[in-house]
PDB file of N, CA and C in Angstrom:
ATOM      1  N   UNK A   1      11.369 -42.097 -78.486  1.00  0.00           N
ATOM      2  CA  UNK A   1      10.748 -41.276 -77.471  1.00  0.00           C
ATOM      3  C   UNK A   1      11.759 -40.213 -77.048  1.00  0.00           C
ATOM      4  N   UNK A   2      11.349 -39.168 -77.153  1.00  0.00           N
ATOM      5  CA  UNK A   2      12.264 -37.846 -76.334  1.00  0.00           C
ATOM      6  C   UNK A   2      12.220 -37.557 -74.929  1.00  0.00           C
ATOM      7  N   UNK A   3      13.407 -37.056 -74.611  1.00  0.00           N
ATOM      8  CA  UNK A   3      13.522 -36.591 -73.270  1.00  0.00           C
ATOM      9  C   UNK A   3      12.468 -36.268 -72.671  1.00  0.00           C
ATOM     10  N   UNK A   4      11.765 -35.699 -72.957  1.00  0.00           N
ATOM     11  CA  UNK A   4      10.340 -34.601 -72.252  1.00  0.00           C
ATOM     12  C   UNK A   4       9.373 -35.777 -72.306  1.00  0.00           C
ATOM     13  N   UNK A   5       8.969 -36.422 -72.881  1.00  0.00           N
ATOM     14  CA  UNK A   5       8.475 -38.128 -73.009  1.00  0.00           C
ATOM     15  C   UNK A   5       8.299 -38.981 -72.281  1.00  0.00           C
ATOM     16  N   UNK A   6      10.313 -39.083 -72.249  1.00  0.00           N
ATOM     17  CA  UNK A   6      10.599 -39.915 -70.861  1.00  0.00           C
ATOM     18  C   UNK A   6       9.966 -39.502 -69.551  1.00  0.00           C
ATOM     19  N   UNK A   7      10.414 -38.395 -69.295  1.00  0.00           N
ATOM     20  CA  UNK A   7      10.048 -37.484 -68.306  1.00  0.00           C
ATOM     21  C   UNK A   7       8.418 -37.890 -67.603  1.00  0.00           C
ATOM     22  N   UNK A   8       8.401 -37.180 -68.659  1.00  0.00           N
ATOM     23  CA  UNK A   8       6.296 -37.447 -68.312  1.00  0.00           C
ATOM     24  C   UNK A   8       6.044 -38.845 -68.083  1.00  0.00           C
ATOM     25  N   UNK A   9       6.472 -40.215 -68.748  1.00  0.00           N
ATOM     26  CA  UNK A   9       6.203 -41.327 -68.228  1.00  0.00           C
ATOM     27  C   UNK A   9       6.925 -41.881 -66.994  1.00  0.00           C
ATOM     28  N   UNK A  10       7.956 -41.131 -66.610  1.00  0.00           N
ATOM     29  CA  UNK A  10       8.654 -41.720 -64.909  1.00  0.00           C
ATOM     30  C   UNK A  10       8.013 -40.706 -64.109  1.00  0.00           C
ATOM     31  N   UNK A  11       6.979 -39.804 -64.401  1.00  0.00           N
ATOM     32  CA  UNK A  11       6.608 -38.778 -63.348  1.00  0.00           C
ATOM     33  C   UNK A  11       4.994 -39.546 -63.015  1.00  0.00           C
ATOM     34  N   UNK A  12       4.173 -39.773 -64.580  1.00  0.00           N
ATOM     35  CA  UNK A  12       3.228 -40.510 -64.068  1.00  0.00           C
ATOM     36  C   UNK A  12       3.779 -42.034 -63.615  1.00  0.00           C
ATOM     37  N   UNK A  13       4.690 -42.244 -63.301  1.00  0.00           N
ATOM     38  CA  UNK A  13       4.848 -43.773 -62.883  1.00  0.00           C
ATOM     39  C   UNK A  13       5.011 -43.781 -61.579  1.00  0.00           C
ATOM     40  N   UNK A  14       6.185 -42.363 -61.341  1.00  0.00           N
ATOM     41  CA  UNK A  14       5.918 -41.965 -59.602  1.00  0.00           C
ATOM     42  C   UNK A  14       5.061 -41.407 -58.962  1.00  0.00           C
ATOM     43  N   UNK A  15       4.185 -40.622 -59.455  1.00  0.00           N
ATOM     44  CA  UNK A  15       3.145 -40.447 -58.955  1.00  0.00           C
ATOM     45  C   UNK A  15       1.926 -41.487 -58.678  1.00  0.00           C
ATOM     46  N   UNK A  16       1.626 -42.537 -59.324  1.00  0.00           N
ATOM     47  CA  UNK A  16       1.126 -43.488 -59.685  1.00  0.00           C
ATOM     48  C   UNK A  16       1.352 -44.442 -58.272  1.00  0.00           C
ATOM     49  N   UNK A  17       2.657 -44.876 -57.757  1.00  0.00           N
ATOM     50  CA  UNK A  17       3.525 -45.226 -57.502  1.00  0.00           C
ATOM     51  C   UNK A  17       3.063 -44.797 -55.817  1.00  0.00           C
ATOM     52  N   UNK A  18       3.266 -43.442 -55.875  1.00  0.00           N
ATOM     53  CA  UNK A  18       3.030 -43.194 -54.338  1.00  0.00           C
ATOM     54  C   UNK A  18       1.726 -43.284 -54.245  1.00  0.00           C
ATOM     55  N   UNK A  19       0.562 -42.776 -54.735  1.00  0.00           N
ATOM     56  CA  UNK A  19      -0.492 -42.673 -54.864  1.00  0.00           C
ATOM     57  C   UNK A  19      -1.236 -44.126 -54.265  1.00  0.00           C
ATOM     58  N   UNK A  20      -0.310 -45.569 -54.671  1.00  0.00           N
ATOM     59  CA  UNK A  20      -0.981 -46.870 -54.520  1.00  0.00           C
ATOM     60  C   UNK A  20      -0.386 -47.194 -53.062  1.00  0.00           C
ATOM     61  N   UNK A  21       0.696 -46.441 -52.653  1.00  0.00           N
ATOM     62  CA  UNK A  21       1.880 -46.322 -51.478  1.00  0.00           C
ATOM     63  C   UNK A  21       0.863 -45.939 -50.116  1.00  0.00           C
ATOM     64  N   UNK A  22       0.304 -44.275 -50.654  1.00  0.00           N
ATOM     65  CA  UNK A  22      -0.299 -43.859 -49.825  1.00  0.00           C
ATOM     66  C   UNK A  22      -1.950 -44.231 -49.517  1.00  0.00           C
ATOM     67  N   UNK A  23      -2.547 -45.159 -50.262  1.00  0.00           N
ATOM     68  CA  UNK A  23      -3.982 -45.990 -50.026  1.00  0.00           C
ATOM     69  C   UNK A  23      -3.555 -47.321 -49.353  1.00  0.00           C
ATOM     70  N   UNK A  24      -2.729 -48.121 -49.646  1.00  0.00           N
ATOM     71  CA  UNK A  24      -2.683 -49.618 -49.245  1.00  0.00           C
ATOM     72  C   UNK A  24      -1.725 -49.775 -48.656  1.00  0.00           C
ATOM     73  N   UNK A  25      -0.343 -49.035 -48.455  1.00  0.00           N
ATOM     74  CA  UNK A  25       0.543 -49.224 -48.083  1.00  0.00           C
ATOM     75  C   UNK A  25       1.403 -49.937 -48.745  1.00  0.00           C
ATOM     76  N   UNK A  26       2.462 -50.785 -47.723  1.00  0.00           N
ATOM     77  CA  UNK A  26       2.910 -51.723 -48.075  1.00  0.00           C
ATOM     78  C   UNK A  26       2.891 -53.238 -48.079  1.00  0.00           C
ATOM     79  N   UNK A  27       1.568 -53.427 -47.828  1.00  0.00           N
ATOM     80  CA  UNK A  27       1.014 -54.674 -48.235  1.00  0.00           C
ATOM     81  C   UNK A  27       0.927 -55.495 -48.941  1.00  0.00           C
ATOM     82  N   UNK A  28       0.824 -57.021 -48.718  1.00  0.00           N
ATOM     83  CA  UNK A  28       1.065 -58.058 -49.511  1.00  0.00           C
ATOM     84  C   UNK A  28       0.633 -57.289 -51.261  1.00  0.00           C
ATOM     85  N   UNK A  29       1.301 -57.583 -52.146  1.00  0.00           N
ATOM     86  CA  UNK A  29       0.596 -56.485 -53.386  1.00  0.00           C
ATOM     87  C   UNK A  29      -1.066 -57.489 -53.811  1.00  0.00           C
ATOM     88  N   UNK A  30      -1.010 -58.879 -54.106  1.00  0.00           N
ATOM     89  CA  UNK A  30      -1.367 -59.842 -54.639  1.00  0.00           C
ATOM     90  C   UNK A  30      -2.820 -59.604 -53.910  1.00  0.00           C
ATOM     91  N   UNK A  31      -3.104 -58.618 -52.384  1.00  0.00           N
ATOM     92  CA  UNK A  31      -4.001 -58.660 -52.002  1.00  0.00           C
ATOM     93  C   UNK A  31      -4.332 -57.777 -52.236  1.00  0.00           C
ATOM     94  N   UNK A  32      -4.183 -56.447 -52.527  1.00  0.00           N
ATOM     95  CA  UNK A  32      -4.331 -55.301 -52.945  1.00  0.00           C
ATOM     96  C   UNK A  32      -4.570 -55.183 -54.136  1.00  0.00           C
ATOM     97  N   UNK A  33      -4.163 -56.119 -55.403  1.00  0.00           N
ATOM     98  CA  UNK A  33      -4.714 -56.170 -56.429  1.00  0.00           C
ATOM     99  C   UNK A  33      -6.233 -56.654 -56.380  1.00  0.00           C
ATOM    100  N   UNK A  34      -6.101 -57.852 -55.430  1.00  0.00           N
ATOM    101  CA  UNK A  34      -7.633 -58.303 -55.472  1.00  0.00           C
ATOM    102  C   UNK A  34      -8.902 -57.421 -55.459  1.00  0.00           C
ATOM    103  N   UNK A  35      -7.882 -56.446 -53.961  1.00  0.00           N
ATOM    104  CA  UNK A  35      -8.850 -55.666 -53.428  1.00  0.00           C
ATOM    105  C   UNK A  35      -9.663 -54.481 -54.353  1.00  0.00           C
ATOM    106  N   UNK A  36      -8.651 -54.063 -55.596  1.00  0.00           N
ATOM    107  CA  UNK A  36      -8.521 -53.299 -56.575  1.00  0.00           C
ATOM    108  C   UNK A  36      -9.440 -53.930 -57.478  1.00  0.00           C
ATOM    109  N   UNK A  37      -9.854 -54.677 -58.241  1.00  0.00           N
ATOM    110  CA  UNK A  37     -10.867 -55.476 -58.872  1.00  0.00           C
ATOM    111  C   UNK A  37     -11.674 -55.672 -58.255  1.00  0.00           C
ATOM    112  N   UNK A  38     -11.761 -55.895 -57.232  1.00  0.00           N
ATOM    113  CA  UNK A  38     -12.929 -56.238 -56.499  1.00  0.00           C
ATOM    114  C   UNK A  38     -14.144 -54.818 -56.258  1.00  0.00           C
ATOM    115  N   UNK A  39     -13.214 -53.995 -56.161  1.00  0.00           N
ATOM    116  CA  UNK A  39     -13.605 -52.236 -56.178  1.00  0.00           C
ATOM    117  C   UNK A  39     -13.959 -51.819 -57.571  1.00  0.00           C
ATOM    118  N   UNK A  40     -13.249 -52.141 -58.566  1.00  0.00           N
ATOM    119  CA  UNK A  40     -13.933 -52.238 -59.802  1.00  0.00           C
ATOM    120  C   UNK A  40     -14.976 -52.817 -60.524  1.00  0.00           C
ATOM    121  N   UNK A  41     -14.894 -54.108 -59.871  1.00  0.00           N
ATOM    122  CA  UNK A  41     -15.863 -55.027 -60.591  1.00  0.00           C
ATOM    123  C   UNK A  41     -17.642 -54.407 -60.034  1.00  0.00           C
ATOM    124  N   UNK A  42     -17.343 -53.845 -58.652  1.00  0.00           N
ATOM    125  CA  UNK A  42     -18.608 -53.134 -58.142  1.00  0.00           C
ATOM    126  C   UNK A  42     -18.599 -51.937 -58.186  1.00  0.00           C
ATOM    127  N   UNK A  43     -18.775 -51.484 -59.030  1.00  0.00           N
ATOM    128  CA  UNK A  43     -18.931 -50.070 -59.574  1.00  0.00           C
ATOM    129  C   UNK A  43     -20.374 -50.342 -60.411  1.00  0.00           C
ATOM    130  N   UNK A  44     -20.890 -49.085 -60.384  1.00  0.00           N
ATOM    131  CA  UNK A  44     -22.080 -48.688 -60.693  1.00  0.00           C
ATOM    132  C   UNK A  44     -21.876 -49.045 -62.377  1.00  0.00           C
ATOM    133  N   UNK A  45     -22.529 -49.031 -63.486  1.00  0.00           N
ATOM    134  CA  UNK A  45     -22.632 -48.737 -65.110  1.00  0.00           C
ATOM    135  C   UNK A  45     -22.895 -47.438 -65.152  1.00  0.00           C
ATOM    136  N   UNK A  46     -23.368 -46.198 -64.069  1.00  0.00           N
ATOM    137  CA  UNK A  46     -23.339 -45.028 -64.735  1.00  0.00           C
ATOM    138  C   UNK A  46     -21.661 -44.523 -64.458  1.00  0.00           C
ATOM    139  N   UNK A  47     -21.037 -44.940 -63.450  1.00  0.00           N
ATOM    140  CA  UNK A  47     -19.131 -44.751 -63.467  1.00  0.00           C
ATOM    141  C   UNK A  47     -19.032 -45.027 -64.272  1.00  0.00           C
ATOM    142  N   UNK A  48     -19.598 -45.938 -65.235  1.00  0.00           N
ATOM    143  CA  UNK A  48     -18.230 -45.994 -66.220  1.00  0.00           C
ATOM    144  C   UNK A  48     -19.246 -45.218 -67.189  1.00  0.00           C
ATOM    145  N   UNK A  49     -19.973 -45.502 -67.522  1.00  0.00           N
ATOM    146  CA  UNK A  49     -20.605 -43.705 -68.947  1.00  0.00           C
ATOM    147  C   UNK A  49     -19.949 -42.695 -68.684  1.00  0.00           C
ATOM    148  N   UNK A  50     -19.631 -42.172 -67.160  1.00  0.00           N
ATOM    149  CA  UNK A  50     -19.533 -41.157 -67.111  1.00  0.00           C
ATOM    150  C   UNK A  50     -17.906 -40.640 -66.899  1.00  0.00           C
ATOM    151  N   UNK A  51     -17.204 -41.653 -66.933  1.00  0.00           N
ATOM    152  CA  UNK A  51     -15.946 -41.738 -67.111  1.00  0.00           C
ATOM    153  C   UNK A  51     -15.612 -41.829 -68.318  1.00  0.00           C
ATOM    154  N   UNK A  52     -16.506 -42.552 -69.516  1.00  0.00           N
ATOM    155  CA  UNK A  52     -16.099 -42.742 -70.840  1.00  0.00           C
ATOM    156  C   UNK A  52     -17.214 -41.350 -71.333  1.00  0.00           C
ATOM    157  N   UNK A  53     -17.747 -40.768 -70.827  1.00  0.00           N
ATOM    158  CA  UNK A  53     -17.903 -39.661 -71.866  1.00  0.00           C
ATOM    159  C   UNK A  53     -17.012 -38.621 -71.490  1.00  0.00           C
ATOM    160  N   UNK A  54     -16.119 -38.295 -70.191  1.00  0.00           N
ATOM    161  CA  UNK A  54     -15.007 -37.498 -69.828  1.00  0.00           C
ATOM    162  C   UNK A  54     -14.177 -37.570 -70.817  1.00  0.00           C
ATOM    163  N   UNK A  55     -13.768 -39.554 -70.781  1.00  0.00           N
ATOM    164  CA  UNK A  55     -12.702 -39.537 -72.073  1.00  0.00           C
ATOM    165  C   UNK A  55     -13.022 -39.401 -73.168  1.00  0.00           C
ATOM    166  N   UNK A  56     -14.044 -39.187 -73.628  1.00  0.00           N
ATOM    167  CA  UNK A  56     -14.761 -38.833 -74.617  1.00  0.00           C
ATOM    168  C   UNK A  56     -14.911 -37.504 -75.457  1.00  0.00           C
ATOM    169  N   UNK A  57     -14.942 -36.733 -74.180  1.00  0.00           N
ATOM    170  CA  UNK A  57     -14.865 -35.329 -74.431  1.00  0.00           C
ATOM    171  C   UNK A  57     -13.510 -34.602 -74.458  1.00  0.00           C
ATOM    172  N   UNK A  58     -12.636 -35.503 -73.589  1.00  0.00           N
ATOM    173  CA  UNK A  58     -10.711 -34.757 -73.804  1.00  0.00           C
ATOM    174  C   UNK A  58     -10.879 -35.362 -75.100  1.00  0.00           C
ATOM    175  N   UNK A  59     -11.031 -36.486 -75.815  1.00  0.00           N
ATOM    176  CA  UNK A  59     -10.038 -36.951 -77.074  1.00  0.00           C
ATOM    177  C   UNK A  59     -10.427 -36.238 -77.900  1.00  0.00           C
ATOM    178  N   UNK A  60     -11.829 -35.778 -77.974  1.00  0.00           N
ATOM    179  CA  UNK A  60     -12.144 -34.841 -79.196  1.00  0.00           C
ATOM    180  C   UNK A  60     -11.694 -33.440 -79.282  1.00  0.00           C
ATOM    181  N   UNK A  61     -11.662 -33.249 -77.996  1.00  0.00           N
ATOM    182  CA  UNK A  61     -11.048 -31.727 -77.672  1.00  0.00           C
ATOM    183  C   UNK A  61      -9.289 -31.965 -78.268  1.00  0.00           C
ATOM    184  N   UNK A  62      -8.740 -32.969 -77.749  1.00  0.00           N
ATOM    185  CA  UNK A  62      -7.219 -33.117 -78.416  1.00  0.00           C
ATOM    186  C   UNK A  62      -7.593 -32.994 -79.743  1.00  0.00           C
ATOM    187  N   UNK A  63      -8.408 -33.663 -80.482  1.00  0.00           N
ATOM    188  CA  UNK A  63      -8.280 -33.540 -81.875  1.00  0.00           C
ATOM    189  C   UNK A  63      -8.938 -32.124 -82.538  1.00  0.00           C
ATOM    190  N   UNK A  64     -10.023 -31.516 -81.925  1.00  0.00           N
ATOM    191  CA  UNK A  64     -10.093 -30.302 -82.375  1.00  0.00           C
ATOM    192  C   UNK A  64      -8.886 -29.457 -82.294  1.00  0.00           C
ATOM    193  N   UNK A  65      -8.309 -29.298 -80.973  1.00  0.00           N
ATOM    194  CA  UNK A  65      -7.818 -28.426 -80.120  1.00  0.00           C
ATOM    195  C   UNK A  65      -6.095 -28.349 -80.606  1.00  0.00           C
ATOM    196  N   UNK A  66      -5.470 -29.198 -79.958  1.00  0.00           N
ATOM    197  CA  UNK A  66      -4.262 -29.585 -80.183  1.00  0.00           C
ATOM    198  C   UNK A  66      -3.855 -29.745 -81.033  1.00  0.00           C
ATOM    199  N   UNK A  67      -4.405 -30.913 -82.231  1.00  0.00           N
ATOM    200  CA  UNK A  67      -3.004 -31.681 -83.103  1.00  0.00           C
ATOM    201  C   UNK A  67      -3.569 -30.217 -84.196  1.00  0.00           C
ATOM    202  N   UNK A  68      -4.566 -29.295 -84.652  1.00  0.00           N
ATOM    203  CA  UNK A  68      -4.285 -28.861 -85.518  1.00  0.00           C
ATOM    204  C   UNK A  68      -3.227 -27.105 -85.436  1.00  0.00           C
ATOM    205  N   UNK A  69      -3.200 -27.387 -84.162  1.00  0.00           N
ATOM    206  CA  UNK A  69      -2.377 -26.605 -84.196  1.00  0.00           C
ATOM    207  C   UNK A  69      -0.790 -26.507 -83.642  1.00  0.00           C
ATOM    208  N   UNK A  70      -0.725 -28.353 -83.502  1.00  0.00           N
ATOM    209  CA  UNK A  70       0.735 -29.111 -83.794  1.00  0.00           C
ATOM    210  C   UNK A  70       0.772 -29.054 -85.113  1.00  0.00           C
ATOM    211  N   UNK A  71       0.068 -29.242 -85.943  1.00  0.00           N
ATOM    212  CA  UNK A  71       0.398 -29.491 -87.183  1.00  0.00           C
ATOM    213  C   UNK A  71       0.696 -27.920 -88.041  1.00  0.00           C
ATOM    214  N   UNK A  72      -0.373 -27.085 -87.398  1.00  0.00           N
ATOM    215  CA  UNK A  72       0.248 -25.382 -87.941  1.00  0.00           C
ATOM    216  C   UNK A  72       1.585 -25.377 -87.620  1.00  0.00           C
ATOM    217  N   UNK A  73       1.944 -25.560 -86.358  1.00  0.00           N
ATOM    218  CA  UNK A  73       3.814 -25.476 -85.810  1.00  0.00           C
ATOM    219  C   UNK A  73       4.914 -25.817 -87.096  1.00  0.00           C
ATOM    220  N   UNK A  74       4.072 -27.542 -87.487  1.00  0.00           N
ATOM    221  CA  UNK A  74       5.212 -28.235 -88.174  1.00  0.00           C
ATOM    222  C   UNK A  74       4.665 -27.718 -89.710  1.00  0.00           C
ATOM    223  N   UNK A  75       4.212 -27.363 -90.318  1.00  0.00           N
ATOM    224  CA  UNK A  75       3.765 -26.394 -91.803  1.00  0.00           C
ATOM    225  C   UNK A  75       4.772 -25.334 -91.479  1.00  0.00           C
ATOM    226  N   UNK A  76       4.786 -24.634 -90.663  1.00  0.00           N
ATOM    227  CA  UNK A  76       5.941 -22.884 -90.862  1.00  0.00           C
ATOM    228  C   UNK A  76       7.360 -23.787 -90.568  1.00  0.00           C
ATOM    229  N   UNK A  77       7.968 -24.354 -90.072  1.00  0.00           N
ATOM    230  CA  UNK A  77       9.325 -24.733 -90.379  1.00  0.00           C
ATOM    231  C   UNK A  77       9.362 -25.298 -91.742  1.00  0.00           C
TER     232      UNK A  77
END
């Protein structure tokens, strides 16, 4: 993994991090997990279609979008 890598995974980890800081505080964690599943487990079935066709629609866009023109980059060197 490279520097810029690292980077991006300790930035989403702190952000992540405060984000759970600034909803629950600093509370027992063990209850806050509960509370966290418990918020999940009651969620609608159209949240999640409509969350999995979001991710649905970035991954294809990465693969149209992005890797072929990561891969033009690495062809000219």
């Amino acid at each position: 993994m490279d520097s810029r890598g690292l980077f991006d995974v300790a930035l989403v980890a702190l952000a992540g991090l405060l984000a759970y800081t600034e909803t629950f505080g600093f509370a027992s964690p063990r209850a806050t997990l509960e509370e966290i599943l418990a918020i999940v487990a009651g969620l609608d079935v159209r949240v999640y279609l409509v969350l999995g066709g979001v991710f649905g629609i970035c991954f294809v866009a990465y693969l149209t979008v992005y890797l072929p023109q990561k891969d033009a980059r690495t062809m000219q060197r």
